[in-house]
C-alpha atoms as a PDB file:
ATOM      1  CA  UNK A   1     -70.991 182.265  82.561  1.00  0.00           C
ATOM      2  CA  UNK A   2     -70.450 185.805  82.124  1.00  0.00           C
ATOM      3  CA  UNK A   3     -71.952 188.375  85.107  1.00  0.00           C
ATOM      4  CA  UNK A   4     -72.708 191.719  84.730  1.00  0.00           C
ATOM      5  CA  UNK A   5     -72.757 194.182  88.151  1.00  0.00           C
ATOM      6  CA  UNK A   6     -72.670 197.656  88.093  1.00  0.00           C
ATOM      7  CA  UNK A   7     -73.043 200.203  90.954  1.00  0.00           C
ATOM      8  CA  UNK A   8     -71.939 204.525  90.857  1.00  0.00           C
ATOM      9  CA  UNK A   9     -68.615 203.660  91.891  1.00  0.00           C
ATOM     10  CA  UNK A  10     -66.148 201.501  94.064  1.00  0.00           C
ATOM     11  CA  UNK A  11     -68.878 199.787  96.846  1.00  0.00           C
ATOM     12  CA  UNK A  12     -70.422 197.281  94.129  1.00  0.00           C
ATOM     13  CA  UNK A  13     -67.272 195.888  94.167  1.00  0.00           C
ATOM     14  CA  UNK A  14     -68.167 194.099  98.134  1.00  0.00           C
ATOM     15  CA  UNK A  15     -70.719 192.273  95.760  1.00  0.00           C
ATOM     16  CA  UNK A  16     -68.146 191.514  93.074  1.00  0.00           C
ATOM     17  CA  UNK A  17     -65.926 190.203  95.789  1.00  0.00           C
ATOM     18  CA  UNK A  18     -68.123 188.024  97.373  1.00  0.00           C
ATOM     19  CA  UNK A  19     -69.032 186.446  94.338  1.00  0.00           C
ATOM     20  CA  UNK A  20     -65.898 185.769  93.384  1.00  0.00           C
ATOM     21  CA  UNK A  21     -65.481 184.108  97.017  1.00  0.00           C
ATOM     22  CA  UNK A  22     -68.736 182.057  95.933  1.00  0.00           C
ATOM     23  CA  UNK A  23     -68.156 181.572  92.274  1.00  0.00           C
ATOM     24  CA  UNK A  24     -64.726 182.127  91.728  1.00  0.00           C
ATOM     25  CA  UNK A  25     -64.511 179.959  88.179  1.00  0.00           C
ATOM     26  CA  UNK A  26     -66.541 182.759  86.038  1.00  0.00           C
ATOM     27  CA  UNK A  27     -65.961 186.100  83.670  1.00  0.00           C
ATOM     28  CA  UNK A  28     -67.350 189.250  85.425  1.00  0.00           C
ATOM     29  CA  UNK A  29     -67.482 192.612  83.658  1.00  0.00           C
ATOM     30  CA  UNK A  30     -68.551 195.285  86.320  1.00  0.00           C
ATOM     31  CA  UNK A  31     -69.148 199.134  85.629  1.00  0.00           C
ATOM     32  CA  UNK A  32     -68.758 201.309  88.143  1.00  0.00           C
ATOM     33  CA  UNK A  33     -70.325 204.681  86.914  1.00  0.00           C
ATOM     34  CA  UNK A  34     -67.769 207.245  89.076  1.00  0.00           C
ATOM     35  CA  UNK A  35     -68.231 210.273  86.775  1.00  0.00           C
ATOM     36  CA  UNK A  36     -71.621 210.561  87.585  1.00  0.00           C
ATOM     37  CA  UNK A  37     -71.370 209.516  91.662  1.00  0.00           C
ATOM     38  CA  UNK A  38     -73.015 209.837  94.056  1.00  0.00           C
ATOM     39  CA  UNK A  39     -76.459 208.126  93.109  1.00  0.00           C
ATOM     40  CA  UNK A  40     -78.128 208.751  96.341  1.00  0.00           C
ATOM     41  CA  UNK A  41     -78.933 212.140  95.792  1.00  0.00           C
ATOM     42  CA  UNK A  42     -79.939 212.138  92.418  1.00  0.00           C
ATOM     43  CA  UNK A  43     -83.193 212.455  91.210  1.00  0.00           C
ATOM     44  CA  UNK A  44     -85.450 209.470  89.503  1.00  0.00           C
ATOM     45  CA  UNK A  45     -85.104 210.768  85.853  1.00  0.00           C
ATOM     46  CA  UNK A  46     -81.242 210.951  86.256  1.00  0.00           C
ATOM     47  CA  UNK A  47     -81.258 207.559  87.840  1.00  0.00           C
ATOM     48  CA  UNK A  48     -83.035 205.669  84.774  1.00  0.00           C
ATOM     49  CA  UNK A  49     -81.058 207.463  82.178  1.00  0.00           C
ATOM     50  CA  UNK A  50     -77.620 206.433  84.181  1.00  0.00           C
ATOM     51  CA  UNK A  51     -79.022 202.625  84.472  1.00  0.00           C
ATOM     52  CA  UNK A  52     -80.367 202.650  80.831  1.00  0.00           C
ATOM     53  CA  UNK A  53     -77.070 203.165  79.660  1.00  0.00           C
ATOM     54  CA  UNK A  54     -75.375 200.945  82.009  1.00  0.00           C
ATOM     55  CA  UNK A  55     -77.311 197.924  81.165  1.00  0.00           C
ATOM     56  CA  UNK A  56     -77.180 198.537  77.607  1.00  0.00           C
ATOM     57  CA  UNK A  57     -73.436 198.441  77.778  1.00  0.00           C
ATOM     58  CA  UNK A  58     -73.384 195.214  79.382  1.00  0.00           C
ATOM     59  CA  UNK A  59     -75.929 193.561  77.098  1.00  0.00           C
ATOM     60  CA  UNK A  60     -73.435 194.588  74.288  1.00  0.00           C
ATOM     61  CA  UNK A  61     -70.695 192.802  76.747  1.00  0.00           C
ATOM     62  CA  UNK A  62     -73.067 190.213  76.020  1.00  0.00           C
ATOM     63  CA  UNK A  63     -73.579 189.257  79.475  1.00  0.00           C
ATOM     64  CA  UNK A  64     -75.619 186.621  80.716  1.00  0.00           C
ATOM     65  CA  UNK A  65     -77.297 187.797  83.833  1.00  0.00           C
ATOM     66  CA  UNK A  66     -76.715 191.196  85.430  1.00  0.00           C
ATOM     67  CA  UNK A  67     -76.450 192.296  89.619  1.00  0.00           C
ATOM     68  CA  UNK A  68     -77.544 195.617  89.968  1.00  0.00           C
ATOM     69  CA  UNK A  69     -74.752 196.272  92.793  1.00  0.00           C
ATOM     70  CA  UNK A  70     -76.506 199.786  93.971  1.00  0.00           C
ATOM     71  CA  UNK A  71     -79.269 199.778  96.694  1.00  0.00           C
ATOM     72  CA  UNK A  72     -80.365 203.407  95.129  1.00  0.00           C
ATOM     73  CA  UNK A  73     -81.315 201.957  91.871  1.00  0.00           C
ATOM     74  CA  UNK A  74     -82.259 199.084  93.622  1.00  0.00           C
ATOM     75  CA  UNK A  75     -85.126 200.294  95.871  1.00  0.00           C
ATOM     76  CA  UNK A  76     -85.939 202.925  93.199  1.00  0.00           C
ATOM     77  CA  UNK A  77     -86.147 201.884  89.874  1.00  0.00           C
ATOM     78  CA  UNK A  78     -85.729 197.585  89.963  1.00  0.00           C
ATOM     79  CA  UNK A  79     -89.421 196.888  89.603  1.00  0.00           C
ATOM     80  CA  UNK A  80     -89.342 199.344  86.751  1.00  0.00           C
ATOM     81  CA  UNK A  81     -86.616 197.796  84.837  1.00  0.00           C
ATOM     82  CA  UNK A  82     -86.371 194.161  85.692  1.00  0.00           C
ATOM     83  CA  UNK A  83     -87.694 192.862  82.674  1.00  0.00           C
ATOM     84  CA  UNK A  84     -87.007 195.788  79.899  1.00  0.00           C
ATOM     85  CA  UNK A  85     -84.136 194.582  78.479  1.00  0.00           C
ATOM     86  CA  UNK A  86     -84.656 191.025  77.318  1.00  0.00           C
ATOM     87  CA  UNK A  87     -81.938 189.948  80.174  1.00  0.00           C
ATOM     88  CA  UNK A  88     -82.320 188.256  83.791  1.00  0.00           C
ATOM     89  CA  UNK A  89     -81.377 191.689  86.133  1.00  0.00           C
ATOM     90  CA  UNK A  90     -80.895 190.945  89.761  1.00  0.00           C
ATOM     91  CA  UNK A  91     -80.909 193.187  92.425  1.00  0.00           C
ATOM     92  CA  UNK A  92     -79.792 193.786  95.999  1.00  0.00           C
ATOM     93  CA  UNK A  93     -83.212 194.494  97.797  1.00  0.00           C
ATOM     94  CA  UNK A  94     -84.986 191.846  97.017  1.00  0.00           C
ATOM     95  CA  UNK A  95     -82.206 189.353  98.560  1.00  0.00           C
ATOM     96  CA  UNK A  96     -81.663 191.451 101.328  1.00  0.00           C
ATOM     97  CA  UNK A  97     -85.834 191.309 102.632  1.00  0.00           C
ATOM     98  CA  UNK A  98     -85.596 187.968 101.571  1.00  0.00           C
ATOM     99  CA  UNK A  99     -82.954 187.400 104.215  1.00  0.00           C
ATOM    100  CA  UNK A 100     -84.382 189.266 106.970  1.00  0.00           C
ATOM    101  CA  UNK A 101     -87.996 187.165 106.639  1.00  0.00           C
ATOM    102  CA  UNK A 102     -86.325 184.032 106.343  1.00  0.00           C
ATOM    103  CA  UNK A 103     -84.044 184.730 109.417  1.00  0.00           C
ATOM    104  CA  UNK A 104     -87.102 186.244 111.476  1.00  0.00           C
ATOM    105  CA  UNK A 105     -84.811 189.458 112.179  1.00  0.00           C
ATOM    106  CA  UNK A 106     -86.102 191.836 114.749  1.00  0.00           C
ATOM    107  CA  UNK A 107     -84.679 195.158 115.801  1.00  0.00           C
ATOM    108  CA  UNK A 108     -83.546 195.903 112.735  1.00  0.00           C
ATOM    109  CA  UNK A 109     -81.926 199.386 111.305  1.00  0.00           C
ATOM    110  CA  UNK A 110     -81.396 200.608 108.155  1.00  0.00           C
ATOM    111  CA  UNK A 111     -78.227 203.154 106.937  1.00  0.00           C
ATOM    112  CA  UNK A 112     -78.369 203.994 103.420  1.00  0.00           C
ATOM    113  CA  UNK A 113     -78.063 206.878 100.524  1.00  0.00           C
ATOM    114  CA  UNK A 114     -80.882 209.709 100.721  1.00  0.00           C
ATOM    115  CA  UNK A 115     -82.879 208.205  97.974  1.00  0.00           C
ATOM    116  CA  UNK A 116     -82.819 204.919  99.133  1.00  0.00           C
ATOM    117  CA  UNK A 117     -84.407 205.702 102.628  1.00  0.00           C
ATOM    118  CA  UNK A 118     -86.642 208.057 100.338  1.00  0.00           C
ATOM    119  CA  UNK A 119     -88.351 204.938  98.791  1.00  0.00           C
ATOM    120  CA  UNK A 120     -89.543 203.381 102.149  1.00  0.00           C
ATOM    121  CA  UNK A 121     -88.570 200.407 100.587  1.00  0.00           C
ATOM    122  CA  UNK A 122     -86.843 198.879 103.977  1.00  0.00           C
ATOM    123  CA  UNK A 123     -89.594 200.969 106.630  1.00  0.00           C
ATOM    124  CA  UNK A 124     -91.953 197.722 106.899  1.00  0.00           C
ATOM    125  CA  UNK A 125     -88.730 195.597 108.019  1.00  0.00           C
ATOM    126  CA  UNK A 126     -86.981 198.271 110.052  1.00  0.00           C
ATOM    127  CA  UNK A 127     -87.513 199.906 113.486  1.00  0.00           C
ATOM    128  CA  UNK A 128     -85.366 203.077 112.054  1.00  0.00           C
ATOM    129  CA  UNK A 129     -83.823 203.915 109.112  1.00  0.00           C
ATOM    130  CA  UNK A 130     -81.461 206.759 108.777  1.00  0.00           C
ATOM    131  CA  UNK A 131     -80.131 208.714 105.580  1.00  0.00           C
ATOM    132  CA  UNK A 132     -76.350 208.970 105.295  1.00  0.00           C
ATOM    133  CA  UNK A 133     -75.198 211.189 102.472  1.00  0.00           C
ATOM    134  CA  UNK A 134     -71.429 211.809 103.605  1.00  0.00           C
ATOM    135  CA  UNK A 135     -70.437 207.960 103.348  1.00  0.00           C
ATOM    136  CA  UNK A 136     -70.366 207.442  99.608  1.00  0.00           C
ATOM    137  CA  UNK A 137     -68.151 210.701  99.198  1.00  0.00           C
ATOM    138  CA  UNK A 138     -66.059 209.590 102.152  1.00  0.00           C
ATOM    139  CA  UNK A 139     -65.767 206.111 100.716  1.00  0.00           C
ATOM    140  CA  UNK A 140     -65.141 207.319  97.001  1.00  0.00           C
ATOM    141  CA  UNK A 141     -61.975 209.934  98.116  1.00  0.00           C
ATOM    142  CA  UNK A 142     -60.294 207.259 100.190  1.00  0.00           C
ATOM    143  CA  UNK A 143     -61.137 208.338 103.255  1.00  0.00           C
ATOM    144  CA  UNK A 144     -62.632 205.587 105.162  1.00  0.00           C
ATOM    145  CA  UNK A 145     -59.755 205.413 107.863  1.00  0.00           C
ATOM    146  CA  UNK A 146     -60.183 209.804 108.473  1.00  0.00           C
ATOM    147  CA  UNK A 147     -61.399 211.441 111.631  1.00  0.00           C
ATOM    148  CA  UNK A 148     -64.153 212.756 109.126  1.00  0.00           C
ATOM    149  CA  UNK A 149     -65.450 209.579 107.835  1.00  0.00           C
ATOM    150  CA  UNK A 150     -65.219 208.453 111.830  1.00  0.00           C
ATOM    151  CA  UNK A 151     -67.374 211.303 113.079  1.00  0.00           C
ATOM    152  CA  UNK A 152     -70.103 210.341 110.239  1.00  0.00           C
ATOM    153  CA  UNK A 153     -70.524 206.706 111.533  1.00  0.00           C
ATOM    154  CA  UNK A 154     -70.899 208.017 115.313  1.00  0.00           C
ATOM    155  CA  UNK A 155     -73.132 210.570 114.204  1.00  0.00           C
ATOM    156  CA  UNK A 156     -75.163 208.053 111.918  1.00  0.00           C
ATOM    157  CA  UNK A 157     -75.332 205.385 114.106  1.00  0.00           C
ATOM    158  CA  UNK A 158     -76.568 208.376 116.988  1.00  0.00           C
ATOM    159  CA  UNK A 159     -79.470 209.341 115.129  1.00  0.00           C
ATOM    160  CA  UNK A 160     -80.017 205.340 114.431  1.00  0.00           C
ATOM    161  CA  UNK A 161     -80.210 204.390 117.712  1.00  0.00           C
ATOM    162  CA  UNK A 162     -79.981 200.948 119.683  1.00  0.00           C
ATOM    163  CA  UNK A 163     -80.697 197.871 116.928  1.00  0.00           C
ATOM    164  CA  UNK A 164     -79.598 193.914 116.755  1.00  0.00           C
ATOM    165  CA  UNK A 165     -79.484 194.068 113.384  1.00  0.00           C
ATOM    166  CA  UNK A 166     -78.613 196.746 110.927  1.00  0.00           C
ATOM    167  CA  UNK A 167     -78.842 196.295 106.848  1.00  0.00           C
ATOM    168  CA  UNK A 168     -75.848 198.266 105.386  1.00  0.00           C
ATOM    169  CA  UNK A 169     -78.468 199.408 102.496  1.00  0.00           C
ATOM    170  CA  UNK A 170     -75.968 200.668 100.153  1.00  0.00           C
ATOM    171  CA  UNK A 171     -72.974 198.247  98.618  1.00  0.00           C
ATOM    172  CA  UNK A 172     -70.306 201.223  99.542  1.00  0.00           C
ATOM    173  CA  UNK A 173     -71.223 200.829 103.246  1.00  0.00           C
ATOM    174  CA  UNK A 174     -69.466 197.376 103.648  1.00  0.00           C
ATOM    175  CA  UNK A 175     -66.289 199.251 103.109  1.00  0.00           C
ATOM    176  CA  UNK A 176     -67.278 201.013 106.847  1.00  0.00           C
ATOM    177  CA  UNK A 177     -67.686 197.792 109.139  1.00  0.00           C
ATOM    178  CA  UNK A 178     -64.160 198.129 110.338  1.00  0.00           C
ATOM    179  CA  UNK A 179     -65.151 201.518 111.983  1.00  0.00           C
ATOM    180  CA  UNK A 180     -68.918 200.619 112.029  1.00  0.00           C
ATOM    181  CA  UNK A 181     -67.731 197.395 114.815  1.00  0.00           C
ATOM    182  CA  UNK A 182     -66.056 200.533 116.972  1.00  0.00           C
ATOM    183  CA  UNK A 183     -68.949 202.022 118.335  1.00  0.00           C
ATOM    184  CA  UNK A 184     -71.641 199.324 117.672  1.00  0.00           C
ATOM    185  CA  UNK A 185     -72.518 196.080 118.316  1.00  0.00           C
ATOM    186  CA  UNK A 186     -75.233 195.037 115.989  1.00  0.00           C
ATOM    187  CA  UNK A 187     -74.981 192.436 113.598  1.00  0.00           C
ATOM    188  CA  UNK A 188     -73.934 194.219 110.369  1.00  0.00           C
ATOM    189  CA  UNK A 189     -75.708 192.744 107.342  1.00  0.00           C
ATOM    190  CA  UNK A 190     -73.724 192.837 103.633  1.00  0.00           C
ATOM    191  CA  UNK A 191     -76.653 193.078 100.753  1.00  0.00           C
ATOM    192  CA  UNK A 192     -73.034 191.372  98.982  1.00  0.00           C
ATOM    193  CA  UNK A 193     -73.904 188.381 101.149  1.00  0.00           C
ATOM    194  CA  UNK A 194     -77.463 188.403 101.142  1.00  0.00           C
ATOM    195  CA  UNK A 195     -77.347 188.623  96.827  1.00  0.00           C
ATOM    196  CA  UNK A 196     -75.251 185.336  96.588  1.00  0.00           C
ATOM    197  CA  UNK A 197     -76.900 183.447  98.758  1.00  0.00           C
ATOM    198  CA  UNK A 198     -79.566 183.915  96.350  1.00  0.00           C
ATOM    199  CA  UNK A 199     -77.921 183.243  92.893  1.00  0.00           C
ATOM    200  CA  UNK A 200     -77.684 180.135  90.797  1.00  0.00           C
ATOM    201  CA  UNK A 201     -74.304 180.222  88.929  1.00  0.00           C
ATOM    202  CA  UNK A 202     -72.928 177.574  86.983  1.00  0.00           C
ATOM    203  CA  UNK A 203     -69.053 177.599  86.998  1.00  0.00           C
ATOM    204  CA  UNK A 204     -67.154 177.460  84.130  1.00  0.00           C
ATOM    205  CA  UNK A 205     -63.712 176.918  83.891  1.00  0.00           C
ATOM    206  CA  UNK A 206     -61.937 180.293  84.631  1.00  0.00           C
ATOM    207  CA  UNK A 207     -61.968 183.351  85.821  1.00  0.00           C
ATOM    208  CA  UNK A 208     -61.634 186.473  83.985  1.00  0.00           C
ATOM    209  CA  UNK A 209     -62.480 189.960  85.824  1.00  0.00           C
ATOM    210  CA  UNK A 210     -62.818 193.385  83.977  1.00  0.00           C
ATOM    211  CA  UNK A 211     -63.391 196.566  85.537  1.00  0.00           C
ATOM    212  CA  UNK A 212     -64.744 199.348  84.136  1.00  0.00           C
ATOM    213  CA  UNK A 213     -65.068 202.833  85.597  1.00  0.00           C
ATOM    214  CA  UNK A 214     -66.378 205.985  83.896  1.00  0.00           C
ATOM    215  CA  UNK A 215     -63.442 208.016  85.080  1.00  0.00           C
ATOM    216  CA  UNK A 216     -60.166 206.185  86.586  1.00  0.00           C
ATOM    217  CA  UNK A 217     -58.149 208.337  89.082  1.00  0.00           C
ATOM    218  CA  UNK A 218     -55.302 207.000  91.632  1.00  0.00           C
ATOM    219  CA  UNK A 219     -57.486 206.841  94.165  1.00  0.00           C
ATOM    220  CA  UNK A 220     -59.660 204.303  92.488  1.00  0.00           C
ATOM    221  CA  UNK A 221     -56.881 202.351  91.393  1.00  0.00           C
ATOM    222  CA  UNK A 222     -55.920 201.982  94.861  1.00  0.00           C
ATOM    223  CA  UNK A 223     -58.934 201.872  96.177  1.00  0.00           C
ATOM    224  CA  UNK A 224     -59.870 198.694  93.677  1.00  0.00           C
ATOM    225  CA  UNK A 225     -56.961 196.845  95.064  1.00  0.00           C
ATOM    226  CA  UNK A 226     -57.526 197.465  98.601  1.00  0.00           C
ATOM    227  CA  UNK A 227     -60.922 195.729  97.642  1.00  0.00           C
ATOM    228  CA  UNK A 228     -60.673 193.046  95.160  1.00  0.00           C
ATOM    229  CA  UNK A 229     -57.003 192.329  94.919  1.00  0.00           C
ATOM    230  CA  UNK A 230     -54.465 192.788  91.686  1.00  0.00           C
ATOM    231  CA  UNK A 231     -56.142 189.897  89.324  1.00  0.00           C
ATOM    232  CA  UNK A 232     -58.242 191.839  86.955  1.00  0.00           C
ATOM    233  CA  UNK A 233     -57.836 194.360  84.103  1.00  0.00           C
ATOM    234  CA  UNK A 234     -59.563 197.954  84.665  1.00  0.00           C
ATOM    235  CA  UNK A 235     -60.684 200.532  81.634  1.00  0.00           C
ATOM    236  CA  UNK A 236     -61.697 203.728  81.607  1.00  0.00           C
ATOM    237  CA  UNK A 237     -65.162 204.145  79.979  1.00  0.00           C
ATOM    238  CA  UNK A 238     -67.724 207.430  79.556  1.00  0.00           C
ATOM    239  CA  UNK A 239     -70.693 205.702  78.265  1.00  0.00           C
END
């Protein structure tokens, strides 16, 4: 089976990575859109016309089902664009409030990109929900492990307040739970976890894993294999 995910940049990849955990034997092209990153802040128009082309570069991949790795496009535009294209499109909300019904969560909180606490699409589920703009940026430049990016998750989870539960509502933020579990104690929740739970995927009998990004820098590289490892080929694409 081949699987289509795409996401602005490097934090789809926690969804890639999990599936290849769950369904390891199977060919996975991913996009990762990093010329045009962040998504969070972007506005609605510029959000369909960066998915439109996306999708329409994995349909001529010829993919059979595609993830839409990017809580921003997600909660904004998935309704919109789930059946436009003549291909089964999955995304990460839908999983995610799946899992916190099914698991009667209470207390829960909600970090994600401006737009994506802009939709509301989380506020019946969650007790707070805070915006977190400098995390992608943070994430993208390699800086996960800085004083910076550290000062952002106190200040973030601050303004959050006490929760059980909090839904990392943007892929990127799984990259953050080794300084998130510093200064909190909640049960961090990966949408990366929460989407395979929910897919049927027939194995086949390899795997095969190609990366493309919209503009390739060292950075990514090593962020990539920090990630996902050294098996895969990566491409530089402007779509």
């Amino acid at each position: 089976m081949k699987i289509g995910i795409f996401d602005s940049g490097i934090g789809g990849l926690t969804v890639l990575k999990r599936l290849l955990t769950d369904f390891p034997l199977n060919e996975y092209i991913y996009f990762g859109d990093t010329l045009n990153l962040p998504y969070g802040t972007k506005s609605l128009e510029d959000l369909e016309k960066c998915a439109d082309k996306i999708i329409k570069f994995l349909i001529f991949e010829k993919v059979d089902i595609i993830v839409i790795a990017c809580g921003t496009i997600s909660s904004n535009l998935y309704d919109k664009i789930k059946d436009k294209y003549g291909v089964k499109i999955i995304d990460v909300l839908t999983p995610t409030i799946k899992f916190i019904k099914e698991n009667n969560l209470e207390s829960v909180g909600i970090l994600g990109t401006p737009m994506t606490i802009k939709s509301k699409a989380f506020d019946k589920y969650a007790l707070n929900s805070v915006s977190c703009p400098l995390f992608v940026p943070l994430i993208e430049s390699g800086k996960v492990n800085s004083k910076e990016c550290e000062d952002a998750v106190k200040g973030y989870l601050r303004e959050l307040g006490d929760c059980d539960n909090i839904i990392l509502g943007c892929t990127h933020y799984p990259l953050l739970i080794p300084v998130l579990t510093k200064y909190t104690k909640a049960n961090l929740i990966d949408m990366g976890m929460c989407v395979s739970r929910c897919l049927d995927i027939q194995s086949g009998k390899e795997q095969k894993v190609t990366l493309y990004f919209s503009k390739v820098n060292d950075i990514l590289k090593n962020n990539v294999k920090n990630i996902i490892g050294d098996k895969y080929e990566i491409k530089e694409k402007v779509l």
